[in-house]
PDB file of N, CA and C in Angstrom:
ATOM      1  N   UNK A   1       0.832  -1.184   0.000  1.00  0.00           N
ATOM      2  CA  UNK A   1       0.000   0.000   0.000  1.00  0.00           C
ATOM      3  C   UNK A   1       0.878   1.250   0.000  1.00  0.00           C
ATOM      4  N   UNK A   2       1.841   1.416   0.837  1.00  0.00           N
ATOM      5  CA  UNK A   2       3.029   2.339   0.838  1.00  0.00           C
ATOM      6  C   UNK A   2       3.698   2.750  -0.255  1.00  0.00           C
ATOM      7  N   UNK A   3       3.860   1.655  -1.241  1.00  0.00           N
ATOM      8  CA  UNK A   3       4.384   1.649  -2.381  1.00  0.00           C
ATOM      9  C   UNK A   3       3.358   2.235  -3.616  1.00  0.00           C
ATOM     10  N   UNK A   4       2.347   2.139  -3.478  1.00  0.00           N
ATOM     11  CA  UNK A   4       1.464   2.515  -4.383  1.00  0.00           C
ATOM     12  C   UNK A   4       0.855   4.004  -4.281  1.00  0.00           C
ATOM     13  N   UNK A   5       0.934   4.848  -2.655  1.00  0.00           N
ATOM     14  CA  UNK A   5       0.980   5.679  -2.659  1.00  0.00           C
ATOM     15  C   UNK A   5       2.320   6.389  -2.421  1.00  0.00           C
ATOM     16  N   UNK A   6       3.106   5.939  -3.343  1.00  0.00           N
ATOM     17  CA  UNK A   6       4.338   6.946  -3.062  1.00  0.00           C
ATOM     18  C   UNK A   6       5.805   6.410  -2.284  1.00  0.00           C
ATOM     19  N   UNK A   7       5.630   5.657  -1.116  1.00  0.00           N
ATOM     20  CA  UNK A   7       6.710   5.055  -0.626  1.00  0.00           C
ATOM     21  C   UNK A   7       6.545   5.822   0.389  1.00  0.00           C
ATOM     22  N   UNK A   8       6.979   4.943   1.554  1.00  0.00           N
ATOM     23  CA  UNK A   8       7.030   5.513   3.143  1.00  0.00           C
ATOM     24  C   UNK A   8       8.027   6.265   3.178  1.00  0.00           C
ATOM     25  N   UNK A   9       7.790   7.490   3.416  1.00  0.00           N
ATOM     26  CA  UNK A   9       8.342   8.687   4.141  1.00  0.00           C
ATOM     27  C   UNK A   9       8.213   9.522   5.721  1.00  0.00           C
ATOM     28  N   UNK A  10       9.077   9.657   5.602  1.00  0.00           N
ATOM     29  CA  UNK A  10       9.485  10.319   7.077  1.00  0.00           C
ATOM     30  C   UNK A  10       8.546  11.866   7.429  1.00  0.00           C
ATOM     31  N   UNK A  11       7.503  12.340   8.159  1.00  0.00           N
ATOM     32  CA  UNK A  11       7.476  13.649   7.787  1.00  0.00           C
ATOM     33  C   UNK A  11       8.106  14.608   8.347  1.00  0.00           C
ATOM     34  N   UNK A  12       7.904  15.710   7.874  1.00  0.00           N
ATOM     35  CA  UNK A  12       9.011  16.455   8.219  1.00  0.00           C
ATOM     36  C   UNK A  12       8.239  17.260   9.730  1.00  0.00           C
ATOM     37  N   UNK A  13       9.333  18.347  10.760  1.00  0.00           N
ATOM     38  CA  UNK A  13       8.529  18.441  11.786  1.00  0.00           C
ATOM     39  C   UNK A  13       8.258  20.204  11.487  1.00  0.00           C
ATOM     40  N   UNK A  14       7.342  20.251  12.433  1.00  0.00           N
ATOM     41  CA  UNK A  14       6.711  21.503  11.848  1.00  0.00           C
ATOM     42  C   UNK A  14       7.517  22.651  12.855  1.00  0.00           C
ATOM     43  N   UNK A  15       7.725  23.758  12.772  1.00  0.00           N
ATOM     44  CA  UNK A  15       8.523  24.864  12.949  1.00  0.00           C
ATOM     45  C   UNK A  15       8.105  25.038  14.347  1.00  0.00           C
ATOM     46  N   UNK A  16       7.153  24.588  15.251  1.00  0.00           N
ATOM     47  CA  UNK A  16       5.842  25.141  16.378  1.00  0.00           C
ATOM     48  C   UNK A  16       5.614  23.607  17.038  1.00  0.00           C
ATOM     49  N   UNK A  17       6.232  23.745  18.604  1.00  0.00           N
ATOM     50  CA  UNK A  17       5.824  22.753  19.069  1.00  0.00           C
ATOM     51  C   UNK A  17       5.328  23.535  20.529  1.00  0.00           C
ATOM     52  N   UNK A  18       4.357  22.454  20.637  1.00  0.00           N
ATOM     53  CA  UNK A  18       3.954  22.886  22.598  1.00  0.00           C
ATOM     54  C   UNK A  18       3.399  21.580  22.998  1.00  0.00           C
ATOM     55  N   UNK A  19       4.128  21.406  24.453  1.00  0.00           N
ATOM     56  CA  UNK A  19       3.729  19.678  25.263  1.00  0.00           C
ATOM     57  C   UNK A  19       3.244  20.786  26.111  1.00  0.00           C
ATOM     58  N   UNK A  20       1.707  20.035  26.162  1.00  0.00           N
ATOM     59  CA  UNK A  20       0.693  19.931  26.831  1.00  0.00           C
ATOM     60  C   UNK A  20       1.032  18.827  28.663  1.00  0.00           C
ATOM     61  N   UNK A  21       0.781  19.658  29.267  1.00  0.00           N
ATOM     62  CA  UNK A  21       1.210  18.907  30.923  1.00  0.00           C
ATOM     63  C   UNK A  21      -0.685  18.261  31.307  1.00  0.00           C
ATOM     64  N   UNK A  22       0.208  16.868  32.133  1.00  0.00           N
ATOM     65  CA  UNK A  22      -0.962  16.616  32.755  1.00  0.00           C
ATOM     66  C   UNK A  22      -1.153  17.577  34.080  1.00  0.00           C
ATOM     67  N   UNK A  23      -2.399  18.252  34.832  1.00  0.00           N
ATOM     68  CA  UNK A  23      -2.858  19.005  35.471  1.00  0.00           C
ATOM     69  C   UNK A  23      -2.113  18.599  37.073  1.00  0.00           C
ATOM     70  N   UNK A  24      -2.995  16.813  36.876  1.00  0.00           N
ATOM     71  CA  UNK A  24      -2.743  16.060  38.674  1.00  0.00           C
ATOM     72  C   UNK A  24      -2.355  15.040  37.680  1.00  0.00           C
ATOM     73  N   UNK A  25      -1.752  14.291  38.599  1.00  0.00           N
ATOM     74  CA  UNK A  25      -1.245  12.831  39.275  1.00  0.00           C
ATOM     75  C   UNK A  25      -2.959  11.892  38.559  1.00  0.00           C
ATOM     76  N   UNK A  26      -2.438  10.642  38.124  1.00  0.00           N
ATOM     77  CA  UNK A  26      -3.262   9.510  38.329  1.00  0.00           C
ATOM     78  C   UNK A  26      -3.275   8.768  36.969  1.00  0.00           C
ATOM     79  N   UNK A  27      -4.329   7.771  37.027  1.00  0.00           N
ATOM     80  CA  UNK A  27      -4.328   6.931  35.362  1.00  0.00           C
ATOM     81  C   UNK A  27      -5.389   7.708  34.827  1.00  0.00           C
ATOM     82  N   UNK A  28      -4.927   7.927  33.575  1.00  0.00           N
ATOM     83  CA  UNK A  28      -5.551   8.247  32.525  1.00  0.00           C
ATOM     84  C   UNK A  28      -6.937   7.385  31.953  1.00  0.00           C
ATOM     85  N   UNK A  29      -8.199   8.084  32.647  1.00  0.00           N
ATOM     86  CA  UNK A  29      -9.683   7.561  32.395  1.00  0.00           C
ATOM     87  C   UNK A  29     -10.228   7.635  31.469  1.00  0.00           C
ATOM     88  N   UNK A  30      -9.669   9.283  30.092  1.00  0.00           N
ATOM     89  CA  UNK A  30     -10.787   9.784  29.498  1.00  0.00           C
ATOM     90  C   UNK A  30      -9.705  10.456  28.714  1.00  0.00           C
ATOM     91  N   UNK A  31      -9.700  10.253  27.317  1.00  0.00           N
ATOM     92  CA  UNK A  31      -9.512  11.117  25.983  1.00  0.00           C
ATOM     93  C   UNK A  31     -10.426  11.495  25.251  1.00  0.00           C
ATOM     94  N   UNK A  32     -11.087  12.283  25.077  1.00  0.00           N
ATOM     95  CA  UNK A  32     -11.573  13.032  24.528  1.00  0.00           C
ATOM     96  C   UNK A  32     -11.181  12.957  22.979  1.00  0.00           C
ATOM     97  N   UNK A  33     -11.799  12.481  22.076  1.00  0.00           N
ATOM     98  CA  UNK A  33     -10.656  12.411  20.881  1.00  0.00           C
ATOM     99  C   UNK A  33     -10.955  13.460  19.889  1.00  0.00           C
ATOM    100  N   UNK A  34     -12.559  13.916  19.815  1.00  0.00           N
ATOM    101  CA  UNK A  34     -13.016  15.312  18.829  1.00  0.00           C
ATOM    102  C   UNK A  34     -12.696  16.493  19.423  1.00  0.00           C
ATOM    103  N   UNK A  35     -11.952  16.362  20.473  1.00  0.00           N
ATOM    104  CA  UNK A  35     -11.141  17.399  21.006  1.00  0.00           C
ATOM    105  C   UNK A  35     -10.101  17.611  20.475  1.00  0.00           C
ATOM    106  N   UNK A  36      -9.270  16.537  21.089  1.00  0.00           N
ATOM    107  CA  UNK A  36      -7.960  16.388  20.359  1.00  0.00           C
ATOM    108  C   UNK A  36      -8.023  16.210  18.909  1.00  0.00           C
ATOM    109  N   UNK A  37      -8.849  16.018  17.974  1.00  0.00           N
ATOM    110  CA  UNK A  37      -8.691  16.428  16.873  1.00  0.00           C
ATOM    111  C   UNK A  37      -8.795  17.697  16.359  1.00  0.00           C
ATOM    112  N   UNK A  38     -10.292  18.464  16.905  1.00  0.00           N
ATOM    113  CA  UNK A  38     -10.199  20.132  16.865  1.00  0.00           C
ATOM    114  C   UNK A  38      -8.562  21.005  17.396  1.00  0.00           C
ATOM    115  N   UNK A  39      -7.738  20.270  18.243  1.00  0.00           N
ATOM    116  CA  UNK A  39      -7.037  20.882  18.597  1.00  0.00           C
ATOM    117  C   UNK A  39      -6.152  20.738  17.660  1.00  0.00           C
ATOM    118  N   UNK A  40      -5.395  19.648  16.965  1.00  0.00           N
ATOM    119  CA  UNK A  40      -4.958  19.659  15.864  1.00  0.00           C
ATOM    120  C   UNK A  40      -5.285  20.160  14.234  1.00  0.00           C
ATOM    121  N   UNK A  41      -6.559  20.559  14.077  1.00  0.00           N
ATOM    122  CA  UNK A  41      -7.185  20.906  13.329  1.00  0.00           C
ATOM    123  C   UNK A  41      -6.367  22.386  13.520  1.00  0.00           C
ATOM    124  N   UNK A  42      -6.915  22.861  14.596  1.00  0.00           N
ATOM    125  CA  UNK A  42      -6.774  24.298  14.335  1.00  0.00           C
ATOM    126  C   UNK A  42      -5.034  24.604  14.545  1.00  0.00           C
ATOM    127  N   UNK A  43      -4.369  23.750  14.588  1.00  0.00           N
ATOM    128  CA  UNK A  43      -2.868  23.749  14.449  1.00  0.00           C
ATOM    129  C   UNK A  43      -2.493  23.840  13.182  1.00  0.00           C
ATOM    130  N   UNK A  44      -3.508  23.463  12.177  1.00  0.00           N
ATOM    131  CA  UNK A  44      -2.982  23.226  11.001  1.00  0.00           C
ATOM    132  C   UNK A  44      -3.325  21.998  10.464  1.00  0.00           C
ATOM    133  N   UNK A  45      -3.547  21.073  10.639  1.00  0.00           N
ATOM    134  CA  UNK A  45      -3.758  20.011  10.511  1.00  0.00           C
ATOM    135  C   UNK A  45      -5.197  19.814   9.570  1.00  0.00           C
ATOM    136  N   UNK A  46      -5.453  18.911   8.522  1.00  0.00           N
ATOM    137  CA  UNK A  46      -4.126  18.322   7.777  1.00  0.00           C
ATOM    138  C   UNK A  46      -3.914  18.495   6.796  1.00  0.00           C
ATOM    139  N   UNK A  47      -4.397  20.241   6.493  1.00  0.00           N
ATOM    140  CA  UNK A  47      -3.902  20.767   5.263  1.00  0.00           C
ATOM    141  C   UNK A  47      -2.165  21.086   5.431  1.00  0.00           C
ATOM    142  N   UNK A  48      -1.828  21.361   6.329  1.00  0.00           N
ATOM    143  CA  UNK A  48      -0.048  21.006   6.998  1.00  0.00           C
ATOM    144  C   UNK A  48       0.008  19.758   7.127  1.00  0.00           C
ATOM    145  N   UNK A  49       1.254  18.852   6.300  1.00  0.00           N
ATOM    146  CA  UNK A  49       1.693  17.788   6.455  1.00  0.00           C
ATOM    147  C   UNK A  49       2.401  17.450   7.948  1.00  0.00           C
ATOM    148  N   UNK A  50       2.621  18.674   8.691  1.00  0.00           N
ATOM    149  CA  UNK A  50       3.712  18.860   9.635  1.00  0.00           C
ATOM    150  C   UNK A  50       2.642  18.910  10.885  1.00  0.00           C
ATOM    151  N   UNK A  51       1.493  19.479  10.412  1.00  0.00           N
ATOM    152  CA  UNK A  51       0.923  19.652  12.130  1.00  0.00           C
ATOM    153  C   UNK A  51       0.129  18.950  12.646  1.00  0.00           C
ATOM    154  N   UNK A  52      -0.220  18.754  14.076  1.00  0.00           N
ATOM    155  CA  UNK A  52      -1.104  17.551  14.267  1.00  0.00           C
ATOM    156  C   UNK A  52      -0.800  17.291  15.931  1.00  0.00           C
ATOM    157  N   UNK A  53      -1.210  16.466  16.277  1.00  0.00           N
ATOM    158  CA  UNK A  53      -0.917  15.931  18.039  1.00  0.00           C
ATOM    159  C   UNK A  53      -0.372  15.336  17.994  1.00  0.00           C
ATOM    160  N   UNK A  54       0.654  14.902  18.859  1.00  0.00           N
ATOM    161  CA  UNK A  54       1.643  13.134  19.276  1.00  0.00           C
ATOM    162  C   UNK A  54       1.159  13.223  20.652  1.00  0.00           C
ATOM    163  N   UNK A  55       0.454  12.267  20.599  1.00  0.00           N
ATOM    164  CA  UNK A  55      -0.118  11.773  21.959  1.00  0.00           C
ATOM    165  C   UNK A  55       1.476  10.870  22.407  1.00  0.00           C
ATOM    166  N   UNK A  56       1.470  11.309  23.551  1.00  0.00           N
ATOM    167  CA  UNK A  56       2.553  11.024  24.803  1.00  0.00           C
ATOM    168  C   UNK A  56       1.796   9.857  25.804  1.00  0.00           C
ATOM    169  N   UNK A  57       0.767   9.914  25.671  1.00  0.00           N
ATOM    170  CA  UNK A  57       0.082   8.697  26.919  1.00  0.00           C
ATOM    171  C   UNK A  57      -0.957   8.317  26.055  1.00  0.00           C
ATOM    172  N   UNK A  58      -1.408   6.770  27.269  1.00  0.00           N
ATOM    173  CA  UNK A  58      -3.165   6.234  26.753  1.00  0.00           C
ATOM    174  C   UNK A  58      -3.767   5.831  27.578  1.00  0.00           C
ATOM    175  N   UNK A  59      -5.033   5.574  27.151  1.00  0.00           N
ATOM    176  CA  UNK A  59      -5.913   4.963  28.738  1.00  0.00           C
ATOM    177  C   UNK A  59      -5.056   4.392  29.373  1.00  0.00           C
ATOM    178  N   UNK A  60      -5.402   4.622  30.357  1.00  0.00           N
ATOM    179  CA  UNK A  60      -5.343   3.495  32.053  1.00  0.00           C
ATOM    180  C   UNK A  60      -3.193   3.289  32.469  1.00  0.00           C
ATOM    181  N   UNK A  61      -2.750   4.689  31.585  1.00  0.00           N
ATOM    182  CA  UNK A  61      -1.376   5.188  32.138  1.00  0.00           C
ATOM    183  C   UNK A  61      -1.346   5.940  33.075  1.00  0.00           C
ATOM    184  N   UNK A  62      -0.244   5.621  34.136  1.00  0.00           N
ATOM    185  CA  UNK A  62      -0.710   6.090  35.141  1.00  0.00           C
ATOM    186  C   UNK A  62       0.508   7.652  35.237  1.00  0.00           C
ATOM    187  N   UNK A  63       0.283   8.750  35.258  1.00  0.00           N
ATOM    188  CA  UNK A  63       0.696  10.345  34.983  1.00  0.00           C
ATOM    189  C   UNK A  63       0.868  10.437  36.185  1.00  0.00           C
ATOM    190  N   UNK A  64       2.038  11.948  36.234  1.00  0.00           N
ATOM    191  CA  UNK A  64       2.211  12.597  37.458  1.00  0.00           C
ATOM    192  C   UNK A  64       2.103  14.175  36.460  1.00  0.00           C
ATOM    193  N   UNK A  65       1.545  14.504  37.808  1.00  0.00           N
ATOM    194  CA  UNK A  65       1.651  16.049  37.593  1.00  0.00           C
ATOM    195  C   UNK A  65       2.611  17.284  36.774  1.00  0.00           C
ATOM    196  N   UNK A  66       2.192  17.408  35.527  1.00  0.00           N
ATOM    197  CA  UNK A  66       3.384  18.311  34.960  1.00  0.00           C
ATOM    198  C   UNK A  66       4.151  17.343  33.640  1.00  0.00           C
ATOM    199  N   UNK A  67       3.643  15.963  33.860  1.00  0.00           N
ATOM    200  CA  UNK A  67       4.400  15.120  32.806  1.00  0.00           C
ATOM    201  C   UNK A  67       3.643  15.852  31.723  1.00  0.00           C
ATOM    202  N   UNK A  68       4.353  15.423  30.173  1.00  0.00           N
ATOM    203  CA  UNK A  68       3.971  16.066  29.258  1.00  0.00           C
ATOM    204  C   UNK A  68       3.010  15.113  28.925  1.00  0.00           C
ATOM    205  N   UNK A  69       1.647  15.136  28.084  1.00  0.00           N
ATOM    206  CA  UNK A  69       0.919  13.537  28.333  1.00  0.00           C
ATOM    207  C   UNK A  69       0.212  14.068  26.295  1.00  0.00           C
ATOM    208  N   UNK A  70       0.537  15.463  25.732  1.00  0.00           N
ATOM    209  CA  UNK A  70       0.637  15.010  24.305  1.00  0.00           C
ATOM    210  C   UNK A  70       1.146  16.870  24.221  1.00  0.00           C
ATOM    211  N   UNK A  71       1.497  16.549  22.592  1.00  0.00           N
ATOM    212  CA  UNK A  71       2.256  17.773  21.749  1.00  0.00           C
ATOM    213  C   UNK A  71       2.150  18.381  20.750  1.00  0.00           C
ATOM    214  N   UNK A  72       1.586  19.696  20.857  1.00  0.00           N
ATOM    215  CA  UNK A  72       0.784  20.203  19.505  1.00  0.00           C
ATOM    216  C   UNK A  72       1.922  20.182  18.917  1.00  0.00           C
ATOM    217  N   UNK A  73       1.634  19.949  17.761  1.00  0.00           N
ATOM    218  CA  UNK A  73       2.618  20.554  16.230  1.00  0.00           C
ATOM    219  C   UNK A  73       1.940  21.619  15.157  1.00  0.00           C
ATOM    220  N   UNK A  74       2.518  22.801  14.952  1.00  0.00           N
ATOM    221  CA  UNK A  74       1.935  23.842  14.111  1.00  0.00           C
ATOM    222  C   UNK A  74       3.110  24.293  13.676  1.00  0.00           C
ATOM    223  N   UNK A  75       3.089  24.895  11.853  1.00  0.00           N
ATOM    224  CA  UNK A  75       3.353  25.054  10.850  1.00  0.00           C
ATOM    225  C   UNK A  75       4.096  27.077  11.427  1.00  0.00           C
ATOM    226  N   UNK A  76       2.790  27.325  11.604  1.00  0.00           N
ATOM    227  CA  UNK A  76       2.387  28.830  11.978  1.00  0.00           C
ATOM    228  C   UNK A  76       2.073  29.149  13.179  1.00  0.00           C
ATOM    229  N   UNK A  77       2.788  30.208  14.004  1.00  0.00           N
ATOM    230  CA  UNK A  77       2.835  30.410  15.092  1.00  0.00           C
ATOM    231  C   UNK A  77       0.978  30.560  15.705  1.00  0.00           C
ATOM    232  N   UNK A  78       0.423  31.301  14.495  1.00  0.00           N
ATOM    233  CA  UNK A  78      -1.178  31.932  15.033  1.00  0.00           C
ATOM    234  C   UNK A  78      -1.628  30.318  14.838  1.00  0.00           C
ATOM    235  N   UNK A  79      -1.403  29.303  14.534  1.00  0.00           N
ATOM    236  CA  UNK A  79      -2.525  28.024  14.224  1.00  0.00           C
ATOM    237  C   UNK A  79      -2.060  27.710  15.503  1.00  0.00           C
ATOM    238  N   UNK A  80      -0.752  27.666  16.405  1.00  0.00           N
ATOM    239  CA  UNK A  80      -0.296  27.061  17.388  1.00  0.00           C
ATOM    240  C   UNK A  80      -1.233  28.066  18.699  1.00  0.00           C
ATOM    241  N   UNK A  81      -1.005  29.222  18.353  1.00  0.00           N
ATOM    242  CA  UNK A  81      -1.632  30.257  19.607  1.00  0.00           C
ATOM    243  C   UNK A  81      -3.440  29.677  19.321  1.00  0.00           C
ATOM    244  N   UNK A  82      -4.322  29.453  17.840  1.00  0.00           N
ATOM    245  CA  UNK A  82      -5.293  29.310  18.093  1.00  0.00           C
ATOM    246  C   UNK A  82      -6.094  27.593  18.762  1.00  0.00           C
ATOM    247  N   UNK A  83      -4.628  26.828  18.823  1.00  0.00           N
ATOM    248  CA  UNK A  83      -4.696  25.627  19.297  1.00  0.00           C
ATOM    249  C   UNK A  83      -4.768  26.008  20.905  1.00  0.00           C
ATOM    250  N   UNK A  84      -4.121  26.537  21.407  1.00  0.00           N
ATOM    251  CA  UNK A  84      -3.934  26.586  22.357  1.00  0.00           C
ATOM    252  C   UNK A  84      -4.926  27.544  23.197  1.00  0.00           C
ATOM    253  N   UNK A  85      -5.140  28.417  22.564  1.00  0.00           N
ATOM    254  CA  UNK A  85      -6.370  28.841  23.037  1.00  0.00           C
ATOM    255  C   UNK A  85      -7.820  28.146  23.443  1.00  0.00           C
ATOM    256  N   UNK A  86      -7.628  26.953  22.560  1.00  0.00           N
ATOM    257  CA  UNK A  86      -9.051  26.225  22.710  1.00  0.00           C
ATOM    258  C   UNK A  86      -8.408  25.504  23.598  1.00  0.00           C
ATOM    259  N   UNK A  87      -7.600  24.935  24.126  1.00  0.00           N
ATOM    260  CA  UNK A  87      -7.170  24.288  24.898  1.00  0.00           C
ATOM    261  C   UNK A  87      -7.617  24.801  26.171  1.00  0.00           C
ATOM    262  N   UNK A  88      -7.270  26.040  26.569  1.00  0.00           N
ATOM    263  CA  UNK A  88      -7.246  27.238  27.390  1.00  0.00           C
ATOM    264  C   UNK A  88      -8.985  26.955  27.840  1.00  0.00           C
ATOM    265  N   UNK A  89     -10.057  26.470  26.784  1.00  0.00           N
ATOM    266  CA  UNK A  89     -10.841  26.946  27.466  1.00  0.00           C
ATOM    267  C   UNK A  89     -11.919  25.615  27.134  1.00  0.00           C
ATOM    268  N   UNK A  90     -10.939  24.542  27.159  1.00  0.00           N
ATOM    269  CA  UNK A  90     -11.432  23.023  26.914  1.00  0.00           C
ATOM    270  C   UNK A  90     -10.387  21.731  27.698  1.00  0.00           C
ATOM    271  N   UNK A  91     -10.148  22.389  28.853  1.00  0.00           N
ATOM    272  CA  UNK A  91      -9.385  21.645  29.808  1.00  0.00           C
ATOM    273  C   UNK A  91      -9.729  20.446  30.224  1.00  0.00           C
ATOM    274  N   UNK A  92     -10.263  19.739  30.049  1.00  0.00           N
ATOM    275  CA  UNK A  92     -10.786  18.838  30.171  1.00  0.00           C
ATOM    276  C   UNK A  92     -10.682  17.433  29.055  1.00  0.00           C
ATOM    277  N   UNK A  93      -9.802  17.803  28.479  1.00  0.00           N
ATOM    278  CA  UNK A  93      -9.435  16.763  27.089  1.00  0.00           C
ATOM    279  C   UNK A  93      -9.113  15.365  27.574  1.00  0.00           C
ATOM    280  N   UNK A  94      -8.368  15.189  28.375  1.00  0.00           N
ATOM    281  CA  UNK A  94      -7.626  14.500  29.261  1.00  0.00           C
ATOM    282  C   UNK A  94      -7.853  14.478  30.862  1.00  0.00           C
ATOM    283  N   UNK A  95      -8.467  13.496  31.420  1.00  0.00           N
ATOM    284  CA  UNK A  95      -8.839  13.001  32.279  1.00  0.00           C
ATOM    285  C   UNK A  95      -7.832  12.110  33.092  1.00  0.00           C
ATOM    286  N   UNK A  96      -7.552  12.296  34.642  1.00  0.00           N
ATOM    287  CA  UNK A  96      -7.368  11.547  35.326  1.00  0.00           C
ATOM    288  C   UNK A  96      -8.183  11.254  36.705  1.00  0.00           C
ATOM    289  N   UNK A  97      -7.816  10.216  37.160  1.00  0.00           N
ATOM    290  CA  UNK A  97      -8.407   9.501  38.160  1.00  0.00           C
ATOM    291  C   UNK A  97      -7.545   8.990  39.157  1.00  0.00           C
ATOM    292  N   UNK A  98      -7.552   9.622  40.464  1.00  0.00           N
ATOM    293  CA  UNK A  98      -6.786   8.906  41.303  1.00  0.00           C
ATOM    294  C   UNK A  98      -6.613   7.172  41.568  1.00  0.00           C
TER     295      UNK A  98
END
């Protein structure tokens, strides 16, 4: 399949990164995933080959406070500030549970 579209390539990384911290301590209950896609969306994603999320954790991992637990990627500084803004006021993407 790789071969037919082109051959596996590496992508390249985008100019704009920000790791996202877990809040508290505990295992990871709840991803939110049309979140985390809006949040990559508005990074750029996936009219940017470069921008997008790297999720750092998954359910039922158990986080400490401040770990990085995923990482916007944006092209353009304003797709990274408008990622993060929704972030700002959609805290809740990522769930833990003592």
């Amino acid at each position: 399949i790789c071969q037919a579209q082109g051959g596996l390539k590496t992508p390249r990384e985008a100019r704009y990164r920000h790791k996202v911290a877990a809040a508290t301590s505990g295992i990871v209950n709840f991803i939110d995933n049309r979140k985390i896609a809006k949040v990559a969306k508005l990074a750029g994603a996936p009219t940017s080959p470069a921008a997008g999320v790297t999720m750092l954790t998954s359910l039922d991992e158990a986080v400490l406070q401040g770990q990085p637990i995923f990482e916007i990627h944006a092209d353009a500084e304003g797709e990274l500030a408008y990622s993060l803004e929704y972030l700002g006021d959609h805290n809740d993407i990522i769930r833990t549970k003592k």
